[in-house]
C-alpha atoms as a PDB file:
ATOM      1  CA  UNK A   1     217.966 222.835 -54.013  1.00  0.00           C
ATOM      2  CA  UNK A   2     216.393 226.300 -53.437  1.00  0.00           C
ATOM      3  CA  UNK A   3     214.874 227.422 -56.778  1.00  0.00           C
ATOM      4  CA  UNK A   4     216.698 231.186 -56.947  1.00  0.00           C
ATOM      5  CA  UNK A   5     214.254 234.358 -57.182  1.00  0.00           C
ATOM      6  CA  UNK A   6     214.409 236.234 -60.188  1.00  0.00           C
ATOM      7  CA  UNK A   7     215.653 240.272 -59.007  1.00  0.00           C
ATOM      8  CA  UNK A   8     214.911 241.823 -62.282  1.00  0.00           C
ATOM      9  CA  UNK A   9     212.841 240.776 -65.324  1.00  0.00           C
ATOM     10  CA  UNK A  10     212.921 243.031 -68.552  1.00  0.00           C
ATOM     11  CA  UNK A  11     209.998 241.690 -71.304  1.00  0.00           C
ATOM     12  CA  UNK A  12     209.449 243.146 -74.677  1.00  0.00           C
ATOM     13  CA  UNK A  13     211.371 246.427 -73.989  1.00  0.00           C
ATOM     14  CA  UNK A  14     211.874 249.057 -77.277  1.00  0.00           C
ATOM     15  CA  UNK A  15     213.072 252.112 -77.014  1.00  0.00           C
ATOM     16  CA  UNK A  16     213.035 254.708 -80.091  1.00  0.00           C
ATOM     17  CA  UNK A  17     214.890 257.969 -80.491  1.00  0.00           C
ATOM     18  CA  UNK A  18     214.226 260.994 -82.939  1.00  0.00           C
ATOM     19  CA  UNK A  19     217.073 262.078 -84.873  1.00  0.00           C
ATOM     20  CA  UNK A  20     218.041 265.722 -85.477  1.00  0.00           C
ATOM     21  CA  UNK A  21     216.823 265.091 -89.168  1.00  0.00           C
ATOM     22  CA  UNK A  22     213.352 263.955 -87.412  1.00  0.00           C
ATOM     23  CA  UNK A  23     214.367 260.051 -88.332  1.00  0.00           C
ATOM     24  CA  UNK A  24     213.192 258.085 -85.748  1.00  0.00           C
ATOM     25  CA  UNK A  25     216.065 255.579 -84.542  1.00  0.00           C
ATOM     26  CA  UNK A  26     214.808 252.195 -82.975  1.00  0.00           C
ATOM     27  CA  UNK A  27     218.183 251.535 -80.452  1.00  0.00           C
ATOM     28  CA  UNK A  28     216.550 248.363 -78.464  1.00  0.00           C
ATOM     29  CA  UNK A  29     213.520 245.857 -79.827  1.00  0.00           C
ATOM     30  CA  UNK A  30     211.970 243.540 -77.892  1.00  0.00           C
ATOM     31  CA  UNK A  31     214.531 242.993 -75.365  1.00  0.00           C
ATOM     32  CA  UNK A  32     213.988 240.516 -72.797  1.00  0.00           C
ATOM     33  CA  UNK A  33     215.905 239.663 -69.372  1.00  0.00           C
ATOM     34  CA  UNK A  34     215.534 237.681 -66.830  1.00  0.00           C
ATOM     35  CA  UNK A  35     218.526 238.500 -63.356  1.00  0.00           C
ATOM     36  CA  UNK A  36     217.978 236.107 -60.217  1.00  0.00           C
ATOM     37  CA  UNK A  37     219.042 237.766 -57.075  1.00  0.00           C
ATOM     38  CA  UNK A  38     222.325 237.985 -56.435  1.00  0.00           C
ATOM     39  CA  UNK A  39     223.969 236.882 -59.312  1.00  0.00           C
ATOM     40  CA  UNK A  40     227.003 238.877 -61.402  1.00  0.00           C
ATOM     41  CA  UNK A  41     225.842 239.348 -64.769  1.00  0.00           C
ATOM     42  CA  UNK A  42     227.786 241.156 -67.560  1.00  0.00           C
ATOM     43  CA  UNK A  43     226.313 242.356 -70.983  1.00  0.00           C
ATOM     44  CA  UNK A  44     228.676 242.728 -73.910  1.00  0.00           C
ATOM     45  CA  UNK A  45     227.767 243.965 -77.683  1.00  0.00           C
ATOM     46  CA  UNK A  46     228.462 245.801 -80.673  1.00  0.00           C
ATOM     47  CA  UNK A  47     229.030 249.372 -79.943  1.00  0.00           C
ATOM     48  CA  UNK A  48     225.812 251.424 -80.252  1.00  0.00           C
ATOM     49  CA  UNK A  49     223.537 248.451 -79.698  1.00  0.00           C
ATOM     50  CA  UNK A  50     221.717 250.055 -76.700  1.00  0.00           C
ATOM     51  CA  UNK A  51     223.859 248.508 -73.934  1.00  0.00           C
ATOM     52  CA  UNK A  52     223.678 251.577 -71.778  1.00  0.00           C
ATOM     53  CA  UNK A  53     220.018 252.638 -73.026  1.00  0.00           C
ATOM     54  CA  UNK A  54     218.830 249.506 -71.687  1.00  0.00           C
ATOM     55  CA  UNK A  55     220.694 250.346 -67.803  1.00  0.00           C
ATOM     56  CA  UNK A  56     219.242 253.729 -67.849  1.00  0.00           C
ATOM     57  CA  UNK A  57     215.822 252.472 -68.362  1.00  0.00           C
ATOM     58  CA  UNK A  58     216.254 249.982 -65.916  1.00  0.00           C
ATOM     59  CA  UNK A  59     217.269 252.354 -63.361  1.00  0.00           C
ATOM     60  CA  UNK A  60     214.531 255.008 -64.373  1.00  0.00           C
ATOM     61  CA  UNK A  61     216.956 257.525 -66.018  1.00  0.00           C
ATOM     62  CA  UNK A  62     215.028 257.348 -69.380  1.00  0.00           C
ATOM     63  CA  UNK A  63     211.587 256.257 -70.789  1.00  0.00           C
ATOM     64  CA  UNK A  64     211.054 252.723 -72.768  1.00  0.00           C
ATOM     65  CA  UNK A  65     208.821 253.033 -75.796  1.00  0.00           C
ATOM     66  CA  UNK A  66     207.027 249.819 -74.847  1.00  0.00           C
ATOM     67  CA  UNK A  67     207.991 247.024 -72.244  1.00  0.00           C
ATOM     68  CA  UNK A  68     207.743 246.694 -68.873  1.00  0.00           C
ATOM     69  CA  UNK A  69     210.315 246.002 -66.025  1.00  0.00           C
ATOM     70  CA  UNK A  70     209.865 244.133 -62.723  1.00  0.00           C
ATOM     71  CA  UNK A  71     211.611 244.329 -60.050  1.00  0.00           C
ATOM     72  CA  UNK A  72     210.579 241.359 -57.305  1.00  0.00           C
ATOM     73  CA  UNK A  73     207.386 240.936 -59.599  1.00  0.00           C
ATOM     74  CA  UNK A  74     206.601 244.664 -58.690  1.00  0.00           C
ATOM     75  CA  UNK A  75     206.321 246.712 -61.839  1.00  0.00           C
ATOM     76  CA  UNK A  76     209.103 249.327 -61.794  1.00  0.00           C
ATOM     77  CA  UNK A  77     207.507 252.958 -63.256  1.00  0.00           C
ATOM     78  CA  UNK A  78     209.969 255.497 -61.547  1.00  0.00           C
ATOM     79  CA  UNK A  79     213.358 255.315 -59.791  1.00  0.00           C
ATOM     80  CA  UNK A  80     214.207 253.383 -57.174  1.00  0.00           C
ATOM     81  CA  UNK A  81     217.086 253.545 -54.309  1.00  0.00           C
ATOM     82  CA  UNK A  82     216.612 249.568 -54.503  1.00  0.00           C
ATOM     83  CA  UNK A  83     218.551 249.939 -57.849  1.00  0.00           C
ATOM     84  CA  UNK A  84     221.578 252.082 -57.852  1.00  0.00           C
ATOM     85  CA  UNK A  85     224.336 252.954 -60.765  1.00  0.00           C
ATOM     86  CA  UNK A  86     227.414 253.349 -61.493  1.00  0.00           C
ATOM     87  CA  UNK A  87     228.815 255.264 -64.455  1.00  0.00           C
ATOM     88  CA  UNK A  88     231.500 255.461 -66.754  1.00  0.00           C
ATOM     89  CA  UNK A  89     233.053 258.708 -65.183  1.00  0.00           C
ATOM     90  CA  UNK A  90     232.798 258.944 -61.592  1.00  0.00           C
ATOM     91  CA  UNK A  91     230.094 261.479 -61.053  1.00  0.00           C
ATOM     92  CA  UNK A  92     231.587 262.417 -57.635  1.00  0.00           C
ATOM     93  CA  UNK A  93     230.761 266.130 -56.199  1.00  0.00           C
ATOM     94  CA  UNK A  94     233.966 267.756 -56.428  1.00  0.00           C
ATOM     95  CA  UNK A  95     233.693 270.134 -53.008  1.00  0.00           C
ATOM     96  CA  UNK A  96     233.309 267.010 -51.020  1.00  0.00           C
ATOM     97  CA  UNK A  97     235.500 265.175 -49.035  1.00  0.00           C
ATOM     98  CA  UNK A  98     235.570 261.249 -50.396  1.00  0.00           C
ATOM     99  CA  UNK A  99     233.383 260.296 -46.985  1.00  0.00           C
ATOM    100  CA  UNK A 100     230.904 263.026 -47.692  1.00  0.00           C
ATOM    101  CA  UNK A 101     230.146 261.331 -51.106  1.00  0.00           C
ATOM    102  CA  UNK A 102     229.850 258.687 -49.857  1.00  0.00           C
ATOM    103  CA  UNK A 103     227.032 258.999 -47.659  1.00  0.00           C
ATOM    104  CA  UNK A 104     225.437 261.773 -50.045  1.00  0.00           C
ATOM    105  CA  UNK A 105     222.545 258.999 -50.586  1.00  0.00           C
ATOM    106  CA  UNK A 106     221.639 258.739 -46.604  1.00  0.00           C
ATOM    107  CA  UNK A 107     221.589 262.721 -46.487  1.00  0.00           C
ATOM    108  CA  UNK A 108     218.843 262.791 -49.232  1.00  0.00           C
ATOM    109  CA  UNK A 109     217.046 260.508 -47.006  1.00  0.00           C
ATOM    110  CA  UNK A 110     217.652 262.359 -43.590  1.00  0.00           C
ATOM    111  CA  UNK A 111     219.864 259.949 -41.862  1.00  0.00           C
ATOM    112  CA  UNK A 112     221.337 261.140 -38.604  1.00  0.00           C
ATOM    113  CA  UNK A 113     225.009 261.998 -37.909  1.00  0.00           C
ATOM    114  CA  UNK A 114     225.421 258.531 -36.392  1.00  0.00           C
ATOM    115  CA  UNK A 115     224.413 256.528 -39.353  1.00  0.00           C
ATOM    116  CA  UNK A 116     225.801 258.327 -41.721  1.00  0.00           C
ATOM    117  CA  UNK A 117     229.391 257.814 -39.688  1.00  0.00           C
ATOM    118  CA  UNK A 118     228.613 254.122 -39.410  1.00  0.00           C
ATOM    119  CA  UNK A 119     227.492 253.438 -42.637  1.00  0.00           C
ATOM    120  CA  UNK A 120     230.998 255.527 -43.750  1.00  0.00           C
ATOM    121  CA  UNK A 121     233.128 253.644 -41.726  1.00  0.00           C
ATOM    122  CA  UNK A 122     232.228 250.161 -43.127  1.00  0.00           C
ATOM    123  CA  UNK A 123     232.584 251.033 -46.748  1.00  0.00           C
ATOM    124  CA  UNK A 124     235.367 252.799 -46.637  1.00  0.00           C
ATOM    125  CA  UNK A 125     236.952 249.672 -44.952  1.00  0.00           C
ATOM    126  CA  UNK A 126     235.309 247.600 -47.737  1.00  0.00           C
ATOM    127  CA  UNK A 127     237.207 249.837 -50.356  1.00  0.00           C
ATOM    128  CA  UNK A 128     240.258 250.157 -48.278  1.00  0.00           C
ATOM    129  CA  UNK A 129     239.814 254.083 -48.705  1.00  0.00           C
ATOM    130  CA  UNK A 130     239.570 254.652 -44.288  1.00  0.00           C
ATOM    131  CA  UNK A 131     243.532 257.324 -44.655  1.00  0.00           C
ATOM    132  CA  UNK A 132     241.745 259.264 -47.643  1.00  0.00           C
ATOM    133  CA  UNK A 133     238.118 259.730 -45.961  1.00  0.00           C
ATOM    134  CA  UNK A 134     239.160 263.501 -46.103  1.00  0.00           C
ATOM    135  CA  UNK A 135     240.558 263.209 -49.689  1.00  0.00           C
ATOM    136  CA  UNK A 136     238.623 265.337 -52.178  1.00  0.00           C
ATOM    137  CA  UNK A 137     238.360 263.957 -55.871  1.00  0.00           C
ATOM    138  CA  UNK A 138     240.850 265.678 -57.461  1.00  0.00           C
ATOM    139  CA  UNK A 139     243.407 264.228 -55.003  1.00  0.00           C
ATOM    140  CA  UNK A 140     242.681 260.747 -56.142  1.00  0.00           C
ATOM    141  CA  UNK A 141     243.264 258.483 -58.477  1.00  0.00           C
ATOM    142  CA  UNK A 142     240.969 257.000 -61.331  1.00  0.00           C
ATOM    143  CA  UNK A 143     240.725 253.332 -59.457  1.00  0.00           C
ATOM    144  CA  UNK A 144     239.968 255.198 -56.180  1.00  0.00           C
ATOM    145  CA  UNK A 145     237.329 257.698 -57.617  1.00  0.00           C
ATOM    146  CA  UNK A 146     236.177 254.795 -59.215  1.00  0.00           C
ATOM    147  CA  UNK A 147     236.022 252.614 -55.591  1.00  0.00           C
ATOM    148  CA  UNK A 148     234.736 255.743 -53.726  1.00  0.00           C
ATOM    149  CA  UNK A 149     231.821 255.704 -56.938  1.00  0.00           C
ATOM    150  CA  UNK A 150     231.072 251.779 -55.806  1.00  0.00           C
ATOM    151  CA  UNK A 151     231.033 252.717 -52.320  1.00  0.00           C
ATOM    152  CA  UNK A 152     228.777 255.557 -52.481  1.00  0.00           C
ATOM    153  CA  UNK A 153     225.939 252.967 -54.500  1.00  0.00           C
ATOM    154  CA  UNK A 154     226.321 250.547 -52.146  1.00  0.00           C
ATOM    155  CA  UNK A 155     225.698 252.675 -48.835  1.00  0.00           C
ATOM    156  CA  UNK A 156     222.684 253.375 -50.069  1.00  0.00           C
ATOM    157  CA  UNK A 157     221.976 249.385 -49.195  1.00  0.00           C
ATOM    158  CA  UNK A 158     220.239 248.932 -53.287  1.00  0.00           C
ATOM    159  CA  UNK A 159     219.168 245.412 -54.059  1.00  0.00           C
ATOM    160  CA  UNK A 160     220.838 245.772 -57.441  1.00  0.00           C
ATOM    161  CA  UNK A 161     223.544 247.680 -58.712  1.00  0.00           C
ATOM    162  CA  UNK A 162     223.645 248.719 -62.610  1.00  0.00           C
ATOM    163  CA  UNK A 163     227.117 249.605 -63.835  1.00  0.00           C
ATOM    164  CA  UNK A 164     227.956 251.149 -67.140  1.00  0.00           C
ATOM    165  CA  UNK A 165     231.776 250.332 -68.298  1.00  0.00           C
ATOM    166  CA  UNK A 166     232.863 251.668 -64.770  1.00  0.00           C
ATOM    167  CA  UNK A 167     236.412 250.481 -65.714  1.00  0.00           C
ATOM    168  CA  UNK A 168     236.547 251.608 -69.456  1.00  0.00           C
ATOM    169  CA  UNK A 169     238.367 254.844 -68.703  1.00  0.00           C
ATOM    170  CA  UNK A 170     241.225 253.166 -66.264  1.00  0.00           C
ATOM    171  CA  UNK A 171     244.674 252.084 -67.697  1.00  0.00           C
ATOM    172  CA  UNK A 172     244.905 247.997 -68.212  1.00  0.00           C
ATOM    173  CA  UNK A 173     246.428 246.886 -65.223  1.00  0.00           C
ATOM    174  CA  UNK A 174     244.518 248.903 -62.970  1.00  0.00           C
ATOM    175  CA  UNK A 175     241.354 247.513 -64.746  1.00  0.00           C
ATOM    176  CA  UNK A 176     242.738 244.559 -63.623  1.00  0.00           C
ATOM    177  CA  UNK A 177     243.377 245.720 -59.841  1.00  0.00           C
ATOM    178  CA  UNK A 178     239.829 246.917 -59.810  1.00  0.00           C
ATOM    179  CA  UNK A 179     238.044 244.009 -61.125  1.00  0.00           C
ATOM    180  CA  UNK A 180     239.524 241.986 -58.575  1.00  0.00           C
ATOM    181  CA  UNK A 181     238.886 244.236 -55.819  1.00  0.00           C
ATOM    182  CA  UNK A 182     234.942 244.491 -57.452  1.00  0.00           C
ATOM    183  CA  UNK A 183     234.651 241.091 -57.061  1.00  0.00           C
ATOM    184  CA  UNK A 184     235.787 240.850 -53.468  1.00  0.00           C
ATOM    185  CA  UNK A 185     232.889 243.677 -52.957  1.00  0.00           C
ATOM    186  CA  UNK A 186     230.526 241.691 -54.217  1.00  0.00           C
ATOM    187  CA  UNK A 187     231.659 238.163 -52.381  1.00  0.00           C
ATOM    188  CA  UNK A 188     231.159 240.152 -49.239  1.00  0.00           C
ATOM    189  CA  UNK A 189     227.554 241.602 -49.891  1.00  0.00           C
ATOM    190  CA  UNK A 190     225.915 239.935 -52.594  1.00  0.00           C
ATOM    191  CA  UNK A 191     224.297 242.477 -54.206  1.00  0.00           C
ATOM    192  CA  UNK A 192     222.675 241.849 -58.012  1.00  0.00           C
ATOM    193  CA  UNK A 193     225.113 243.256 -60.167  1.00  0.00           C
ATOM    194  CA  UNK A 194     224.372 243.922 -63.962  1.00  0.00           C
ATOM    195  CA  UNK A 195     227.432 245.236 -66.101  1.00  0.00           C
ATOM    196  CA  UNK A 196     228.340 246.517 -69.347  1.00  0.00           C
ATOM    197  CA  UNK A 197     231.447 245.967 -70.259  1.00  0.00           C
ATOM    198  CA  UNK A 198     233.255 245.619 -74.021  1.00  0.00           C
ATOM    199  CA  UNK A 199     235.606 243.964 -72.914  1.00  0.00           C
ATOM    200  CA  UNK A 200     235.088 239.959 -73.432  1.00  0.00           C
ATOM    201  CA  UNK A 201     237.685 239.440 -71.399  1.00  0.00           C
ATOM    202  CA  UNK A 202     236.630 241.582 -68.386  1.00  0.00           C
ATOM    203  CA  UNK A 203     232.716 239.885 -68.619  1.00  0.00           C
ATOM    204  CA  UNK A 204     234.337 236.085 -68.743  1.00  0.00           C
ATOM    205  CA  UNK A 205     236.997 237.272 -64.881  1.00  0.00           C
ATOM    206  CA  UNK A 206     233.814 238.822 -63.164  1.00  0.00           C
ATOM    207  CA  UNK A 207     230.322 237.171 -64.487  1.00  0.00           C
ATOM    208  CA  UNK A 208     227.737 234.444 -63.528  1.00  0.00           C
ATOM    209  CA  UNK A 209     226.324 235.035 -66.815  1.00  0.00           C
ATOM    210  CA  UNK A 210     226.772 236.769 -69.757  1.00  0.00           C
ATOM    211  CA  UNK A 211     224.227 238.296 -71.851  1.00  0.00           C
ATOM    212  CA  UNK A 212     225.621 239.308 -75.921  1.00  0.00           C
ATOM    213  CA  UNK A 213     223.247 241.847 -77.246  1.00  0.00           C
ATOM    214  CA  UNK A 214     222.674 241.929 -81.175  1.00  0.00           C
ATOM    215  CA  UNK A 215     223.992 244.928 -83.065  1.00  0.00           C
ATOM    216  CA  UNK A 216     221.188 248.120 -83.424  1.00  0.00           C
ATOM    217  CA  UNK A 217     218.360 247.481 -82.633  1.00  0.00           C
ATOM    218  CA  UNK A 218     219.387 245.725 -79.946  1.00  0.00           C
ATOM    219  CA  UNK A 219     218.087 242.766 -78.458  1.00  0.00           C
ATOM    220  CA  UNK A 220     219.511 239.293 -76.065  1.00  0.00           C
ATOM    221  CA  UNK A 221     220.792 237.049 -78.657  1.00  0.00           C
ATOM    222  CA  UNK A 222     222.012 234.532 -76.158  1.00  0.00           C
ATOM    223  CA  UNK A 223     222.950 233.933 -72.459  1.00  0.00           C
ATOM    224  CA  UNK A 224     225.798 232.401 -71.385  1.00  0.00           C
ATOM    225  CA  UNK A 225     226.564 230.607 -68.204  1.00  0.00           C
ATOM    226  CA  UNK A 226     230.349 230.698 -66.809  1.00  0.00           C
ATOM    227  CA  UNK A 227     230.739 227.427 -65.216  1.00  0.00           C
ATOM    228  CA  UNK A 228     234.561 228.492 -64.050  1.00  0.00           C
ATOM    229  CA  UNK A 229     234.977 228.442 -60.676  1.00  0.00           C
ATOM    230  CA  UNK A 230     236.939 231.532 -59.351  1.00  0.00           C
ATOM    231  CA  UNK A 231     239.454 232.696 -58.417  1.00  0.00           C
ATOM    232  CA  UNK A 232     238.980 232.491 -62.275  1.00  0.00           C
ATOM    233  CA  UNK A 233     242.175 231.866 -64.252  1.00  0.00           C
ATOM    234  CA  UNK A 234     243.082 233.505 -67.433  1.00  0.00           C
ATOM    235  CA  UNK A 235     245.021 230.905 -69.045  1.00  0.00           C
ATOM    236  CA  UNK A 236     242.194 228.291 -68.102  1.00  0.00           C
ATOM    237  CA  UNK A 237     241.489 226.544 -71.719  1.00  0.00           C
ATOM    238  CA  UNK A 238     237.386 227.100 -71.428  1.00  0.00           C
ATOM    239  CA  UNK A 239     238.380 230.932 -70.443  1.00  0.00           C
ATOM    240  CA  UNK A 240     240.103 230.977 -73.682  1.00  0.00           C
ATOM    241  CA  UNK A 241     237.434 229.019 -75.747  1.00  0.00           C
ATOM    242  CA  UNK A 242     234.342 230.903 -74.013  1.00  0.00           C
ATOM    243  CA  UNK A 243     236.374 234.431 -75.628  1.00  0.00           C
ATOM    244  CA  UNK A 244     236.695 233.249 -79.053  1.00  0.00           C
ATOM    245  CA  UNK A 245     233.156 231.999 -78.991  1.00  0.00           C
ATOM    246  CA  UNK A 246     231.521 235.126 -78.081  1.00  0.00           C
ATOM    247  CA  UNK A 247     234.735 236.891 -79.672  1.00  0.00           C
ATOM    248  CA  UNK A 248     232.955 235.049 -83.188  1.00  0.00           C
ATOM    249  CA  UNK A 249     229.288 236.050 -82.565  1.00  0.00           C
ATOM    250  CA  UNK A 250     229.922 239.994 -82.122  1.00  0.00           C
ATOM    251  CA  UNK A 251     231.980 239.587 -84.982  1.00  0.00           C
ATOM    252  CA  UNK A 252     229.147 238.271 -87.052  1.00  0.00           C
ATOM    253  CA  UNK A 253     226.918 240.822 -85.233  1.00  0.00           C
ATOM    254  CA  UNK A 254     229.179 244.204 -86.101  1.00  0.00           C
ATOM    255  CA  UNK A 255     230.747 243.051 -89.829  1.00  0.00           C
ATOM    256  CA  UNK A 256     227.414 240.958 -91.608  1.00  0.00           C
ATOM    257  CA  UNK A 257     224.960 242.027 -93.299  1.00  0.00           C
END
């Protein structure tokens, strides 16, 4: 069996703020990761353990106090388009039409006319989003904004694709709706996908593996590997034990002392 290559490796990462009161605030401690290529990963936690501090230095956003990141064995030291992001809220330009976000990456890179409609045309397919290509933003929505948001990262063909509780802000069954159509995404191009999510539920439907993060500072307490095959089914009895086991350790994490 072909060993799998490891996309992303994250060793000894800290990362310290400085308070308003000039306290300095240590959010991650020696975190370390390991993400082979093309695997789903989700990371769950207490809330404020550094979850999305960790993605944004990943993708370059912010600046690690000490650590390194590698990316293919290749030190990562700035941004790049081989790692894209998705956020929380959208972040779609408003006076653009749904296609023209989408291919905003390939204009920042000077791709002709012809790409650009190419590369449109597929993912808007792969999001089933083709009758609103002319849509603008505020015509759509949260679950399409949301899908346009995926689409966008991958036309801009990243190797791995960081994204912050991109469901958190949708209603509960079109979480659902969009975690399902996420995962067909992914079946279909394989990208590496690393996810925050606080929802135990939502990491068990859509991971490989799941990484729980200790309360502040934060750091991997464990990994998990979901050996459920998928179409994964909720009422699956090691869907429901896998919950209340990681359910029990961020309990321990946010209540003890």
């Amino acid at each position: 069996m072909k060993k799998a290559k490891t996309c992303l490796k994250v060793e000894s990462l800290s990362k310290d703020f400085l308070s308003e009161n000039g306290k300095v605030v240590n959010a991650l401690d020696e975190t370390n990761i390991d993400v082979e290529e093309n695997d789903f990963v989700c990371i769950v936690g207490p809330s404020g353990c550094g979850k999305s501090t960790l993605l944004r230095i990943i993708a370059g956003l912010e600046k690690a106090t000490t650590g390194k990141i590698y990316h293919y064995g290749k030190e990562l030291k700035e941004p790049t388009r081989d790692i894209g992001m998705v956020f929380q809220q959208y972040s779609l330009l408003p006076w653009r039409t749904v296609e023209e976000n989408i291919v905003l990456g390939l204009e920042f890179r000077n791709k002709s006319k012809k790409v650009k409609s190419e590369v449109a045309q597929n993912f808007l397919e792969m999001v089933d989003m083709v009758e609103f290509r002319n849509a603008y933003p505020f015509e759509l929505s949260g679950g399409m904004q949301q899908r346009v948001a995926i689409a966008r990262a991958l036309a801009n063909d990243p190797k791995v694709i960081l994204m912050d509780e991109p469901f958190g802000a949708l209603d509960a069954y079109t979480r659902i709706l969009m975690q399902r159509e996420l995962l067909n995404i992914w079946e279909k191009n394989r990208k590496t996908i690393l996810f925050i999510t606080h929802s135990v539920d939502e990491a068990i439907y859509l991971a490989d593996k799941i990484m729980i993060m200790s309360r502040r500072p934060g750091k991997i307490r464990e990994v998990i590997d979901v050996d459920i095959s998928r179409p994964r089914d909720r009422a699956n009895s090691t869907y429901g034990k896998m919950a209340n086991y990681i359910l029990e350790i961020l309990e321990k994490e946010t209540f003890n002392d």
